[in-house]
N, C-alpha and C. Protein backbone atom coordinates (compact mmCIF):
# COMPACT_ATOMS: atom_id res chain seq x y z
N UNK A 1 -59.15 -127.03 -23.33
CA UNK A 1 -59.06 -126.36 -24.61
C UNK A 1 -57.89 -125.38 -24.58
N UNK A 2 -56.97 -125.97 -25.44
CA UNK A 2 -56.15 -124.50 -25.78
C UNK A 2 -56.44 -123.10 -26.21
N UNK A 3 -55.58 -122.32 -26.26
CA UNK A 3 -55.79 -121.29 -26.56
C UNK A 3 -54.94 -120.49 -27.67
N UNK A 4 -54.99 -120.05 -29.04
CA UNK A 4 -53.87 -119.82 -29.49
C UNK A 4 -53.78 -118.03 -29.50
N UNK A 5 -52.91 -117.36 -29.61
CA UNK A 5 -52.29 -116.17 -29.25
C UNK A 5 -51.81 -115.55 -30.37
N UNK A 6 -51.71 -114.33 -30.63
CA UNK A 6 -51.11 -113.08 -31.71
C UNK A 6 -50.68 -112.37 -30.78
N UNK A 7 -49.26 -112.24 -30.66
CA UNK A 7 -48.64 -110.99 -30.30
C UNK A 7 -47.97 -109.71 -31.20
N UNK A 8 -47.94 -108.62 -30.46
CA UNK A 8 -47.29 -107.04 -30.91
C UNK A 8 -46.37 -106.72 -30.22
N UNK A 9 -45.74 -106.06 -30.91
CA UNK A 9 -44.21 -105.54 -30.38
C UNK A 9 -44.22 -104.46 -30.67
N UNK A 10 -44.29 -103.01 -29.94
CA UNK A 10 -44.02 -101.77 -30.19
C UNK A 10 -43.11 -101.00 -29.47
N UNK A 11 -42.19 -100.26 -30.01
CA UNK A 11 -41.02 -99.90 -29.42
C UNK A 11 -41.74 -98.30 -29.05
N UNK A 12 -41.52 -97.84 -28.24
CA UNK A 12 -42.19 -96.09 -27.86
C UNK A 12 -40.92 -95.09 -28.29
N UNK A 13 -41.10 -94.24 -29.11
CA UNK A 13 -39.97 -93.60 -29.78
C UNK A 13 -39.56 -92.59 -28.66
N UNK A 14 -38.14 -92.14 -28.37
CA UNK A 14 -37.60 -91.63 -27.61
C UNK A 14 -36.94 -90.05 -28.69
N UNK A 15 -36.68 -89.61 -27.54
CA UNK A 15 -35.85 -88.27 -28.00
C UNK A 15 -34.80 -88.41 -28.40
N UNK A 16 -33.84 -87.20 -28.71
CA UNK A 16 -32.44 -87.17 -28.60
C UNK A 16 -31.53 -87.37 -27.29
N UNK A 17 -32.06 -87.28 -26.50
CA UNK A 17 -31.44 -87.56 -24.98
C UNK A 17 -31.91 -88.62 -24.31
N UNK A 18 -32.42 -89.39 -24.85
CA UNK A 18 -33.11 -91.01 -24.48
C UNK A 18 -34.26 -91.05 -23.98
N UNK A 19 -34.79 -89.94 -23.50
CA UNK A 19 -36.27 -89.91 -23.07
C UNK A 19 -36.89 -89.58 -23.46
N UNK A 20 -38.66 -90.32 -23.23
CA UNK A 20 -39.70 -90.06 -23.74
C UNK A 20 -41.08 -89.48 -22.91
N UNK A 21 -41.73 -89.31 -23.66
CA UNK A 21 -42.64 -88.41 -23.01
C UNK A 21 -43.55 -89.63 -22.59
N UNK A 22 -44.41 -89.52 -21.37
CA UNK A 22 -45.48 -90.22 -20.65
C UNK A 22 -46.94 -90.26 -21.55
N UNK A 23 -47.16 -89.17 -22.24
CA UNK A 23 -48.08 -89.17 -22.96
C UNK A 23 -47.95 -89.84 -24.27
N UNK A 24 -46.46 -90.25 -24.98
CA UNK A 24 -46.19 -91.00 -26.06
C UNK A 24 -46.66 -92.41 -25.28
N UNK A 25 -46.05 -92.81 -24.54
CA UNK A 25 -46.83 -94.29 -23.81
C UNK A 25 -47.66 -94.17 -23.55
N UNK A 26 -48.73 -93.68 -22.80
CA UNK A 26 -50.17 -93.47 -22.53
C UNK A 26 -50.83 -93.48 -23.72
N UNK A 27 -50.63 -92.97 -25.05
CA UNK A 27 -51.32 -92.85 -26.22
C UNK A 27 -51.11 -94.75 -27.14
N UNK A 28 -49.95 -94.93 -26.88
CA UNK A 28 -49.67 -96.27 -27.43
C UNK A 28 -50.84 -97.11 -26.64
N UNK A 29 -50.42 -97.08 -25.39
CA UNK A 29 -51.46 -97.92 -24.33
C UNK A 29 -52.89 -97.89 -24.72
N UNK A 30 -52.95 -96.95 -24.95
CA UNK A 30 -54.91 -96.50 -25.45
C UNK A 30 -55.19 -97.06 -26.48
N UNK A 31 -54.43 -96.87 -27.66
CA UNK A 31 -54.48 -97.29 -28.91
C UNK A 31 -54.73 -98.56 -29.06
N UNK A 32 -53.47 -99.75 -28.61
CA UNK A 32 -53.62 -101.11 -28.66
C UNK A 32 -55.03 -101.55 -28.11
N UNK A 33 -55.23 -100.84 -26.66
CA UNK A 33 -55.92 -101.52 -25.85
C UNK A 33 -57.30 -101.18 -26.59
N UNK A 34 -57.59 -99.80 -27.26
CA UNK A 34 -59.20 -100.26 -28.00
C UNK A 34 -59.19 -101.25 -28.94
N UNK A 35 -58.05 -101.59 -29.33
CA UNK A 35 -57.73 -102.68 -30.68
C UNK A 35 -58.27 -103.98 -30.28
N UNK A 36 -58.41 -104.29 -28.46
CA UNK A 36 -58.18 -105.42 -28.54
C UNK A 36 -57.03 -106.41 -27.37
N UNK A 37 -55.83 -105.44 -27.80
CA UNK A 37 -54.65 -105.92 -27.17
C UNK A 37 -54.75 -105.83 -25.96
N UNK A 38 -53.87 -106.90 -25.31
CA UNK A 38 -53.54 -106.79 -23.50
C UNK A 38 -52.06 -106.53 -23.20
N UNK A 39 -51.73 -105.41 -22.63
CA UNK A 39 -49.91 -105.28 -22.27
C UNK A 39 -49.79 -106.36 -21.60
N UNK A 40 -49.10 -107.36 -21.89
CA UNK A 40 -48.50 -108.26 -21.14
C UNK A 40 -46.76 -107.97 -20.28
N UNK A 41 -46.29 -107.21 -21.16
CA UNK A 41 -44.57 -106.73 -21.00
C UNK A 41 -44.23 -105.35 -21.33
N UNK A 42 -43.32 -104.54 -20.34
CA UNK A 42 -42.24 -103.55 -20.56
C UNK A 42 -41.20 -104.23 -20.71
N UNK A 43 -40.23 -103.98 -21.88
CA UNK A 43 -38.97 -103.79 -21.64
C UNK A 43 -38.20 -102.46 -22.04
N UNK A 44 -37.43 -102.54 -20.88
CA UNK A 44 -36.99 -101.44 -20.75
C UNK A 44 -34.92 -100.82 -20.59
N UNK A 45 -34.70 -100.19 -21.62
CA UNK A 45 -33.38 -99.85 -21.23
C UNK A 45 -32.48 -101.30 -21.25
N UNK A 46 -32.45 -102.21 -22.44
CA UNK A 46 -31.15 -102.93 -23.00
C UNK A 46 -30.05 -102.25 -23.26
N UNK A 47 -29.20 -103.02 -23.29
CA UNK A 47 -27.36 -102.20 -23.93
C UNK A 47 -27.77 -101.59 -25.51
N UNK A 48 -28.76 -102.47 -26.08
CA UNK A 48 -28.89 -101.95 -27.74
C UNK A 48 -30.48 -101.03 -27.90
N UNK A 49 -31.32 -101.12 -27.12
CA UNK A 49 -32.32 -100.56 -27.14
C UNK A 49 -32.53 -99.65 -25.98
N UNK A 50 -32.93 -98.65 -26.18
CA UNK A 50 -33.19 -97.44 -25.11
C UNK A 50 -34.49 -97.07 -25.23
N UNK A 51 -35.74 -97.42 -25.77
CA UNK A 51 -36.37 -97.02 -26.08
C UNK A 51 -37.47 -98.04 -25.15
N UNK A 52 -38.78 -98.04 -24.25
CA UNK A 52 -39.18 -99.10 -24.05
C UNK A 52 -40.03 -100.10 -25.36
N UNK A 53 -40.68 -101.25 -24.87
CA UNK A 53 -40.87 -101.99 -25.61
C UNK A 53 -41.88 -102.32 -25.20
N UNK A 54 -43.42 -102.69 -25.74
CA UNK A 54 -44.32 -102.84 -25.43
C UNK A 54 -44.46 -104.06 -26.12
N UNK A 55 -44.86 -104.71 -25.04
CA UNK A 55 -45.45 -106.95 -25.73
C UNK A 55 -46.83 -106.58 -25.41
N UNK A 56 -47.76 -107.24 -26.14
CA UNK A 56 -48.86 -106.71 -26.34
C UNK A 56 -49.52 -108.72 -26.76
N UNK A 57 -50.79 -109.16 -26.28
CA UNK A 57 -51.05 -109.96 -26.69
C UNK A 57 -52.62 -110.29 -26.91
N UNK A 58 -53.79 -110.64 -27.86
CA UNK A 58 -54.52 -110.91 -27.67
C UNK A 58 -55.20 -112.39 -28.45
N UNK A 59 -56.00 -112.91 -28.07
CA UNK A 59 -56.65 -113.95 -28.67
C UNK A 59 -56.59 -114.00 -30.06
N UNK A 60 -56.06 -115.14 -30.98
CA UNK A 60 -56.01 -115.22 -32.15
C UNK A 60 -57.06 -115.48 -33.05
C-alpha cells in the first residue's frame, strides 16, 4: 500500500545581521509538530536564502 504525503515549507525569520534566535526555531518546531507534522529537512544558508528552511511532512 502506498502512501500519499502533504508537505510544509517554513522559512524561520532572521534578523538584520542574518541570525536568528534558537527559540524562533524551537517555537516553529513545537508548533508544526502538535499539528501533526514531522521535520523531515533543514536547509540552511543558500547564496539567495539566509534564513533556515524547515520541510515538514505528514500523512495526507
Amino acid at each position: 500500500m502506498s502512501r500519499n504525503w502533504k508537505y510544509l515549507v517554513v522559512e524561520v525569520k532572521t534578523g538584520l545581521m542574518g541570525g536568528f534566535k534558537l527559540e524562533a526555531l524551537q517555537e516553529e518546531l513545537d508548533k508544526h509538530g502538535r499539528s501533526g507534522w514531522e521535520l523531515v529537512n533543514i536547509v540552511h544558508a543558500t547564496p539567495t536564502v539566509s534564513s533556515p528552511t524547515l520541510v515538514f511532512k505528514k500523512e495526507a
